[in-house]
PDB file of N, CA and C in Angstrom:
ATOM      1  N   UNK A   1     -43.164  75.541  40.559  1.00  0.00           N
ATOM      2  CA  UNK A   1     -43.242  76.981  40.475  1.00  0.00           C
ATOM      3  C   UNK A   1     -44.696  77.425  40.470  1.00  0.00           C
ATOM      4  N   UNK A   2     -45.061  78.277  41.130  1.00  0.00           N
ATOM      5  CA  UNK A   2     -46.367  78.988  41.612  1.00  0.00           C
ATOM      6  C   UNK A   2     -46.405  80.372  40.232  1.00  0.00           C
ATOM      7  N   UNK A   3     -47.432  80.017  40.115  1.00  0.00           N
ATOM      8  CA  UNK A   3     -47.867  80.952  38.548  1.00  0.00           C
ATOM      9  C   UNK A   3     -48.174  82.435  39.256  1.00  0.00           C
ATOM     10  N   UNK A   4     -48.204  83.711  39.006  1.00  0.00           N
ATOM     11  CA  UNK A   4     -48.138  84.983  39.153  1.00  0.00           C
ATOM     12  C   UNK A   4     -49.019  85.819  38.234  1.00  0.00           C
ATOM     13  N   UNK A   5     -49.650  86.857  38.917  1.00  0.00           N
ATOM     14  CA  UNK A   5     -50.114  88.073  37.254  1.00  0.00           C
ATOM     15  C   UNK A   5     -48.775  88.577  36.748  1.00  0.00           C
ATOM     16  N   UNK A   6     -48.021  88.553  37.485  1.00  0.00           N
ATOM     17  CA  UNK A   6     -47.236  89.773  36.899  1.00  0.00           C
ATOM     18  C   UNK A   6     -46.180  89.247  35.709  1.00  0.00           C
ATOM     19  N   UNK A   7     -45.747  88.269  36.010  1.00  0.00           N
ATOM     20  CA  UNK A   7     -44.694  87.384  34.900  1.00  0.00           C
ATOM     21  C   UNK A   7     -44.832  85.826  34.428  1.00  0.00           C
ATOM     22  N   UNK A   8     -45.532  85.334  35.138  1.00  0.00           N
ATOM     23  CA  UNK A   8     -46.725  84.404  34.684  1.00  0.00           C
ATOM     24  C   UNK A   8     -46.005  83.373  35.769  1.00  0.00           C
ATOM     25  N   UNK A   9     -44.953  83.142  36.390  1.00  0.00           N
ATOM     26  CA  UNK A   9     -44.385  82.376  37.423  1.00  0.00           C
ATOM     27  C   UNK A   9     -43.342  82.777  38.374  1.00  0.00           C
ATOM     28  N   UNK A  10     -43.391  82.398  39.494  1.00  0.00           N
ATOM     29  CA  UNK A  10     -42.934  82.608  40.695  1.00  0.00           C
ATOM     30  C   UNK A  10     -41.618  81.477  41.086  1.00  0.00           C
ATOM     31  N   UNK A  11     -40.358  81.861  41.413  1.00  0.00           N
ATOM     32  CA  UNK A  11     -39.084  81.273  41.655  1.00  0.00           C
ATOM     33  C   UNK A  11     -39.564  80.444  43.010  1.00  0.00           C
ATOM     34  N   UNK A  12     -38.794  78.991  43.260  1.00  0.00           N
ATOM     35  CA  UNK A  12     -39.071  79.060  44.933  1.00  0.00           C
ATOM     36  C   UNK A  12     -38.748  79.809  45.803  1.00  0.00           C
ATOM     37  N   UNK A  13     -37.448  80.804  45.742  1.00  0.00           N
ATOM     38  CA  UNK A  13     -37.619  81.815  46.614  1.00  0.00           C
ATOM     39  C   UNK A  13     -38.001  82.392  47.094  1.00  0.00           C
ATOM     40  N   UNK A  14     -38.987  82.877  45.736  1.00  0.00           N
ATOM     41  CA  UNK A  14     -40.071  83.806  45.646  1.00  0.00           C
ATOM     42  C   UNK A  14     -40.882  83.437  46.694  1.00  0.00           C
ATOM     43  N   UNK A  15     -41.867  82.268  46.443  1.00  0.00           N
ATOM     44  CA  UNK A  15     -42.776  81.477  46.536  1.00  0.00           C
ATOM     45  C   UNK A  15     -42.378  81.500  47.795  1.00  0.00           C
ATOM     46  N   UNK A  16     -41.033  81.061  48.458  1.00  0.00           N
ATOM     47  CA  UNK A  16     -41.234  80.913  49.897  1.00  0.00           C
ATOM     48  C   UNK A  16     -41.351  81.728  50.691  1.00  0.00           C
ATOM     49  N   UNK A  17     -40.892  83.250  50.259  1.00  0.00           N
ATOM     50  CA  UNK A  17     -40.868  84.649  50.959  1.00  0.00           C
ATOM     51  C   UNK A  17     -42.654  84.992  50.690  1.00  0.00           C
ATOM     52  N   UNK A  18     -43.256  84.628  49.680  1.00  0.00           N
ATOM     53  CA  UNK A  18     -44.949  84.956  49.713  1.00  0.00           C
ATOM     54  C   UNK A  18     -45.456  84.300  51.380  1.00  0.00           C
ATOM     55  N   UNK A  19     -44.903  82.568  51.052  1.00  0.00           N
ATOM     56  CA  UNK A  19     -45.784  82.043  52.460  1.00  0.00           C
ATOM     57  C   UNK A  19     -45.391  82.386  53.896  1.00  0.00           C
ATOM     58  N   UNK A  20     -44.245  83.395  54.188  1.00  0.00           N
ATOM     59  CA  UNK A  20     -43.221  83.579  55.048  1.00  0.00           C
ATOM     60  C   UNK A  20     -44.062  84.975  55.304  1.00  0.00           C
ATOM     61  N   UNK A  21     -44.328  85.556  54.568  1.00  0.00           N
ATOM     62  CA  UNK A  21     -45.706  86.765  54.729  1.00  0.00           C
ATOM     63  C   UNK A  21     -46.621  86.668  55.156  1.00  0.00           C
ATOM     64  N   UNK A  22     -47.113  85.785  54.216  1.00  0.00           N
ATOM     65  CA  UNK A  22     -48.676  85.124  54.510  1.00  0.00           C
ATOM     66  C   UNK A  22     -48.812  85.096  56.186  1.00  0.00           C
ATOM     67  N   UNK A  23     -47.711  84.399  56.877  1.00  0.00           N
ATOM     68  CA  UNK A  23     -47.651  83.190  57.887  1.00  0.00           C
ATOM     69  C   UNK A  23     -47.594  84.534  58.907  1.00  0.00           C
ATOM     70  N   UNK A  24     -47.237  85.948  58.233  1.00  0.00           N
ATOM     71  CA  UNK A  24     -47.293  87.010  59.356  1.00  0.00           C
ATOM     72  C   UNK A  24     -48.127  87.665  59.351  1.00  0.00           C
ATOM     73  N   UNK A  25     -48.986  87.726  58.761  1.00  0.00           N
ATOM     74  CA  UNK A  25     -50.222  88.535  58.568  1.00  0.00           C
ATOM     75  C   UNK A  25     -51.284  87.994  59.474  1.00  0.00           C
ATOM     76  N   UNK A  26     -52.036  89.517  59.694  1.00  0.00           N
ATOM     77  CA  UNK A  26     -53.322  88.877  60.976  1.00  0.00           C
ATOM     78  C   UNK A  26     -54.417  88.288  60.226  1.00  0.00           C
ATOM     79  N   UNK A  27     -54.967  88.574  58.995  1.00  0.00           N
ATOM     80  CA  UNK A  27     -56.460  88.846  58.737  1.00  0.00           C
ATOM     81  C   UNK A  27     -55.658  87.993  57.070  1.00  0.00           C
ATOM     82  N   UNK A  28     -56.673  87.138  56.182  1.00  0.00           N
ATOM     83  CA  UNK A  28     -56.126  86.658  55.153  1.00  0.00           C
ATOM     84  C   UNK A  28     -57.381  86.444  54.214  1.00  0.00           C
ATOM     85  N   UNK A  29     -57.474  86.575  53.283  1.00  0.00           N
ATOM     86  CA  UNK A  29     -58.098  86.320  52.163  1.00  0.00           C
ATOM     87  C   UNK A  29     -58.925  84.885  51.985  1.00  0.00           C
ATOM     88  N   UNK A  30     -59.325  84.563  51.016  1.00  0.00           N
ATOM     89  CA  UNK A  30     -59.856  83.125  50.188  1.00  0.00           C
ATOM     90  C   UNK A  30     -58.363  82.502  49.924  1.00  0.00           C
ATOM     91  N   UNK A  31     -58.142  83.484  48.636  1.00  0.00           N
ATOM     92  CA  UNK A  31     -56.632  83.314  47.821  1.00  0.00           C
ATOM     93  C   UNK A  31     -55.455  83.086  48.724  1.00  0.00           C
ATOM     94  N   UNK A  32     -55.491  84.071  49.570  1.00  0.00           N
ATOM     95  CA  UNK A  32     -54.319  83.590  50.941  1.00  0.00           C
ATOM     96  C   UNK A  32     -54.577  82.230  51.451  1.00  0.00           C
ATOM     97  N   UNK A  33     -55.356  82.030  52.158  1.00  0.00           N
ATOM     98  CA  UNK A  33     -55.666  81.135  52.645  1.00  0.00           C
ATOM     99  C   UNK A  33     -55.508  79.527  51.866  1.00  0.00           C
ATOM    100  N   UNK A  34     -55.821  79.973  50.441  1.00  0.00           N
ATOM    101  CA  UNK A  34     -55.445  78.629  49.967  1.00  0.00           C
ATOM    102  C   UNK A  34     -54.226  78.439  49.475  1.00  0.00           C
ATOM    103  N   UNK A  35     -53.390  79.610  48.959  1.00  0.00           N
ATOM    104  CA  UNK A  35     -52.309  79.206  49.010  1.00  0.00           C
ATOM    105  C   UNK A  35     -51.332  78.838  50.502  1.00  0.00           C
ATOM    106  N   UNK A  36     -51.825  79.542  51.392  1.00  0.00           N
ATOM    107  CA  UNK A  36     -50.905  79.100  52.742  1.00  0.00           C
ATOM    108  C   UNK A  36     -51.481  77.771  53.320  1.00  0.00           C
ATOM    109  N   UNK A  37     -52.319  77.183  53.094  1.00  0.00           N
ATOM    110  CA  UNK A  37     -52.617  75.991  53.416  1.00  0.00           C
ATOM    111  C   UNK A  37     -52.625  74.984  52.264  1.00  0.00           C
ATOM    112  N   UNK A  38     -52.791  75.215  51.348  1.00  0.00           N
ATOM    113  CA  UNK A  38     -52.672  74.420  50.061  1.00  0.00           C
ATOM    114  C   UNK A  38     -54.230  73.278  49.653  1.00  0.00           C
ATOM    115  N   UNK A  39     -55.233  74.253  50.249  1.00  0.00           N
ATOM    116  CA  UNK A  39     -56.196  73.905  50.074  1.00  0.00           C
ATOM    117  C   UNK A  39     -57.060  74.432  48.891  1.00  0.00           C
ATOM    118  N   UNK A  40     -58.062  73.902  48.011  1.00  0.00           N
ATOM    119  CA  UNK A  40     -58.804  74.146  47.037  1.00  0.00           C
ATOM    120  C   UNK A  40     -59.386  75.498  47.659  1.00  0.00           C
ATOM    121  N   UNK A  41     -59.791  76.574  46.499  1.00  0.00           N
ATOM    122  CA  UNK A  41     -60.689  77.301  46.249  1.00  0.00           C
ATOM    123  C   UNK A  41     -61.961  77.276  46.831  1.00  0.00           C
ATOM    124  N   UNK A  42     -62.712  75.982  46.058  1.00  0.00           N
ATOM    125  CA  UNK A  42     -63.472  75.551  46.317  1.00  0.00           C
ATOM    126  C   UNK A  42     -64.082  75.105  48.056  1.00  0.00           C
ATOM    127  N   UNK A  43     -63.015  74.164  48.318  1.00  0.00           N
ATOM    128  CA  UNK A  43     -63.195  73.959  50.205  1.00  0.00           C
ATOM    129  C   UNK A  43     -62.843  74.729  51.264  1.00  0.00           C
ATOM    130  N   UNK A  44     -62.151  76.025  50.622  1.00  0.00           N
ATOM    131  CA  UNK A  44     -61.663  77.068  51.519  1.00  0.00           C
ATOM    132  C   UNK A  44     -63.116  78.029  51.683  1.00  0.00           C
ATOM    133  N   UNK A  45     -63.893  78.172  49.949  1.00  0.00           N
ATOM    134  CA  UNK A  45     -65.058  78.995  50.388  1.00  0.00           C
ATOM    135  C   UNK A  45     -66.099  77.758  51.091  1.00  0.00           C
ATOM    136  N   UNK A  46     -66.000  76.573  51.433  1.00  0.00           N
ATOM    137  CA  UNK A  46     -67.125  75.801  52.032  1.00  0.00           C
ATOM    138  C   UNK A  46     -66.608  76.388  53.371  1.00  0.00           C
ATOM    139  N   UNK A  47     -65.176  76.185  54.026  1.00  0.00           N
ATOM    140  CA  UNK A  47     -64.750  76.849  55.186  1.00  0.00           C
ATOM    141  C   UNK A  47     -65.319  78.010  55.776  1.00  0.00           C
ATOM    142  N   UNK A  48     -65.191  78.865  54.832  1.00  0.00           N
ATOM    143  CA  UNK A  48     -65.662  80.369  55.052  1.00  0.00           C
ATOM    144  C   UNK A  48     -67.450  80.048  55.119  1.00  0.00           C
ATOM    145  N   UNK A  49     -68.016  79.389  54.750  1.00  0.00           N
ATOM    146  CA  UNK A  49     -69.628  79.464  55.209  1.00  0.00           C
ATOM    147  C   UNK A  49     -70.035  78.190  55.711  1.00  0.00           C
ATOM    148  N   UNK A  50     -68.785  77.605  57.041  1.00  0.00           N
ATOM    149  CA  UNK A  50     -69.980  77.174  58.095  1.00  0.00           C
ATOM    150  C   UNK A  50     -70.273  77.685  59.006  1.00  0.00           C
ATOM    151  N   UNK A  51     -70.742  77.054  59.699  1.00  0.00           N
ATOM    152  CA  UNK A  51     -71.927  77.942  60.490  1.00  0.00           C
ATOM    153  C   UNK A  51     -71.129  78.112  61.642  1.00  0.00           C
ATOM    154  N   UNK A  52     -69.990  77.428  62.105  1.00  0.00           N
ATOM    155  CA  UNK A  52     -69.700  77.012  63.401  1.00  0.00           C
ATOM    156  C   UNK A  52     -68.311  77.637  63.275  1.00  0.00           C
ATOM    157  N   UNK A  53     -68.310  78.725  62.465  1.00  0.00           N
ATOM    158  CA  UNK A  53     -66.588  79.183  62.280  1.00  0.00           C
ATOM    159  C   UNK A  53     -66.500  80.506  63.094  1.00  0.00           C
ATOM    160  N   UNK A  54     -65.292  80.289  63.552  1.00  0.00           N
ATOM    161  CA  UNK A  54     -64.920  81.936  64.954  1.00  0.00           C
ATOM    162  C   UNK A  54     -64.077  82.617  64.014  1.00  0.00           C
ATOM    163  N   UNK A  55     -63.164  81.972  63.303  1.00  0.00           N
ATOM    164  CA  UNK A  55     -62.029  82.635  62.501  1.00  0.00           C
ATOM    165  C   UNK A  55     -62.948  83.938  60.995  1.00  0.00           C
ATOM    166  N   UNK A  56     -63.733  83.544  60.879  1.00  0.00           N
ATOM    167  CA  UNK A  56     -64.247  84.471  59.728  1.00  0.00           C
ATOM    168  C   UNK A  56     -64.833  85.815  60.487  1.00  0.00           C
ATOM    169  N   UNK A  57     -64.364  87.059  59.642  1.00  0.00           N
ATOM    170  CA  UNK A  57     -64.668  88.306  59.554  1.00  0.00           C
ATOM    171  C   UNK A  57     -65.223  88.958  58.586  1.00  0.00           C
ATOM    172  N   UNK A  58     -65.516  90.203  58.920  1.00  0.00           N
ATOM    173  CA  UNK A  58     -65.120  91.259  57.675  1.00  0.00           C
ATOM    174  C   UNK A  58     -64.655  92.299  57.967  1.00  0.00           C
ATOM    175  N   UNK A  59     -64.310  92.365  56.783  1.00  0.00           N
ATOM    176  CA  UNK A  59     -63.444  93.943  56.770  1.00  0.00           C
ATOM    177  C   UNK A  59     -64.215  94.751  55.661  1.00  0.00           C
ATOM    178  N   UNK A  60     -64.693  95.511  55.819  1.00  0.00           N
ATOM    179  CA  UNK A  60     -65.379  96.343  55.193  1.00  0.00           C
ATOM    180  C   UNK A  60     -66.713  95.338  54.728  1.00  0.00           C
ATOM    181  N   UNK A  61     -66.649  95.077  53.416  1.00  0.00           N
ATOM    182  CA  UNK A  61     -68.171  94.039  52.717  1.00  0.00           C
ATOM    183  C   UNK A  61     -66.940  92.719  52.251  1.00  0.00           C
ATOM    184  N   UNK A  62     -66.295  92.338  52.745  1.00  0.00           N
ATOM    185  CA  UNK A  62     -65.214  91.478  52.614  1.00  0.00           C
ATOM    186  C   UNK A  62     -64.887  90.608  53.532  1.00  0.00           C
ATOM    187  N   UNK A  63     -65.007  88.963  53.048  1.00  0.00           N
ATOM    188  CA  UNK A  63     -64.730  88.173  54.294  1.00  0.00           C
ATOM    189  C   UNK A  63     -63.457  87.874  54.179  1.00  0.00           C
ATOM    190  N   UNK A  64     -63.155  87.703  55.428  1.00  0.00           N
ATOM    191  CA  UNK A  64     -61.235  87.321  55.705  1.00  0.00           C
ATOM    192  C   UNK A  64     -61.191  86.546  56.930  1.00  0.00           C
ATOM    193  N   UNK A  65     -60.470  85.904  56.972  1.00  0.00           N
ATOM    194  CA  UNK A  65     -59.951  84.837  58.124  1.00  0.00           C
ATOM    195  C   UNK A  65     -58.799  85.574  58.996  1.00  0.00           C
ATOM    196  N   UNK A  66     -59.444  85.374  60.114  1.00  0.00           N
ATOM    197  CA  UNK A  66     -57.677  85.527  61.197  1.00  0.00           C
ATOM    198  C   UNK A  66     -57.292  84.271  61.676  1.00  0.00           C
ATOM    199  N   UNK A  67     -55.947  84.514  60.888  1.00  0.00           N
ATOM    200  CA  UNK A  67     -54.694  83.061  60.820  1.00  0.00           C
ATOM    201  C   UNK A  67     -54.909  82.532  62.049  1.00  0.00           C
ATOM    202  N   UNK A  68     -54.529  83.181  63.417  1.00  0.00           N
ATOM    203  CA  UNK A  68     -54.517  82.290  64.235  1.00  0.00           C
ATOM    204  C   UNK A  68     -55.585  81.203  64.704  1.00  0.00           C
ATOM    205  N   UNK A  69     -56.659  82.174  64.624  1.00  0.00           N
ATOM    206  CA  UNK A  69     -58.017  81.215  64.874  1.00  0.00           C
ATOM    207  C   UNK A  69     -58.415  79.962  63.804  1.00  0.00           C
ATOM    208  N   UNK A  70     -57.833  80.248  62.485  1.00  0.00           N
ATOM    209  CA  UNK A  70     -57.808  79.582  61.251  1.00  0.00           C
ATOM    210  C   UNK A  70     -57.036  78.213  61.643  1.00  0.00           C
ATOM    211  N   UNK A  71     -55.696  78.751  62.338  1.00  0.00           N
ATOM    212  CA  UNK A  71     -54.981  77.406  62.587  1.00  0.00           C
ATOM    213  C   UNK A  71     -55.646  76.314  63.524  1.00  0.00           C
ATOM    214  N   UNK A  72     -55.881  77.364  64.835  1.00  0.00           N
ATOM    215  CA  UNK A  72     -56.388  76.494  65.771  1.00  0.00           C
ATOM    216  C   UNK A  72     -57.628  75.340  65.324  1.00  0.00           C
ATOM    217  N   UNK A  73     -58.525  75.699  64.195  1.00  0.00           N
ATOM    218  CA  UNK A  73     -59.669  75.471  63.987  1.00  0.00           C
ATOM    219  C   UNK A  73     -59.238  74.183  62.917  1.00  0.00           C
ATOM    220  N   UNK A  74     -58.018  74.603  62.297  1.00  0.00           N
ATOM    221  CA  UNK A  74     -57.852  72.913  61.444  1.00  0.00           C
ATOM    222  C   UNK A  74     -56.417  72.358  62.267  1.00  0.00           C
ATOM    223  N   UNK A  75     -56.218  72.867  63.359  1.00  0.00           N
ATOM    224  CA  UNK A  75     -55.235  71.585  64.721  1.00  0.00           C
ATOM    225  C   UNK A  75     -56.217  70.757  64.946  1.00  0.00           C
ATOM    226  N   UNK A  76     -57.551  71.247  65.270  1.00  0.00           N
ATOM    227  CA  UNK A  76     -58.570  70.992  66.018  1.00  0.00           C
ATOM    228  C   UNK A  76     -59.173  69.978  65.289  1.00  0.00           C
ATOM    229  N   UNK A  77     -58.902  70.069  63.695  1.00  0.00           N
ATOM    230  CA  UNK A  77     -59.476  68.964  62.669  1.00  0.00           C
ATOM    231  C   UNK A  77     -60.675  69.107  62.728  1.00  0.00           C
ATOM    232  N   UNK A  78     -61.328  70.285  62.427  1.00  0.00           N
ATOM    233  CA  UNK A  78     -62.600  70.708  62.157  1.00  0.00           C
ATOM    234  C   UNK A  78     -62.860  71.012  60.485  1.00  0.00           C
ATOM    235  N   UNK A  79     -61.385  71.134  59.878  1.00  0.00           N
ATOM    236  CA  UNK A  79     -61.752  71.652  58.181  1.00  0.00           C
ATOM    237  C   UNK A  79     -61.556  70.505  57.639  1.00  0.00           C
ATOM    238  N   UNK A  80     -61.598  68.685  58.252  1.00  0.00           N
ATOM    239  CA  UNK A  80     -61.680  67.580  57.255  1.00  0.00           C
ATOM    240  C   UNK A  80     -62.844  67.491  56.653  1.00  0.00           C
ATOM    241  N   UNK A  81     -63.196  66.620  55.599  1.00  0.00           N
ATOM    242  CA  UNK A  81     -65.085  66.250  55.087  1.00  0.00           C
ATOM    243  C   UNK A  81     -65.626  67.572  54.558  1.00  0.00           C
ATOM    244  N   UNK A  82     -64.834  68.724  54.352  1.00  0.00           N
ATOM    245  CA  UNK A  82     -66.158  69.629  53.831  1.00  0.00           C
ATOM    246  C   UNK A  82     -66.253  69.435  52.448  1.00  0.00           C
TER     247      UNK A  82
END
């Protein structure tokens, strides 16, 4: 079970209708991103600042990833070793 603000945990239902969102959305977060890939905090922000990334944006003063380019970029096995 995936922990929540709002009630302190998340059903698998739940949990699977979050990544079933996630997986439709154009533009995604840190927090998105690591929960839809199930990657650390930590190696998702090394992701977000290399040098050689197409998938990072912003949106306003805010960086965000677009999923598709995100995927292509770890098919591609470019997000192993960081």
């Amino acid at each position: 079970m995936k922990k929540t603000k709002s009630n302190g945990v998340m059903t698998q239902q739940e949990y699977s209708s979050w990544i079933a969102a996630l997986m439709k959305k154009t533009f995604l977060t840190k927090n998105e991103v690591s929960d839809l890939y199930g990657l650390g905090l930590a190696h998702v922000q090394r992701l977000f600042n290399q040098p050689d990334t197409d998938f990072v944006t912003y949106i306003g003063k805010r960086k965000v990833a677009e999923r598709e380019k995100l995927d292509a970029y770890i098919r591609a096995g470019k997000a192993t070793g960081i």
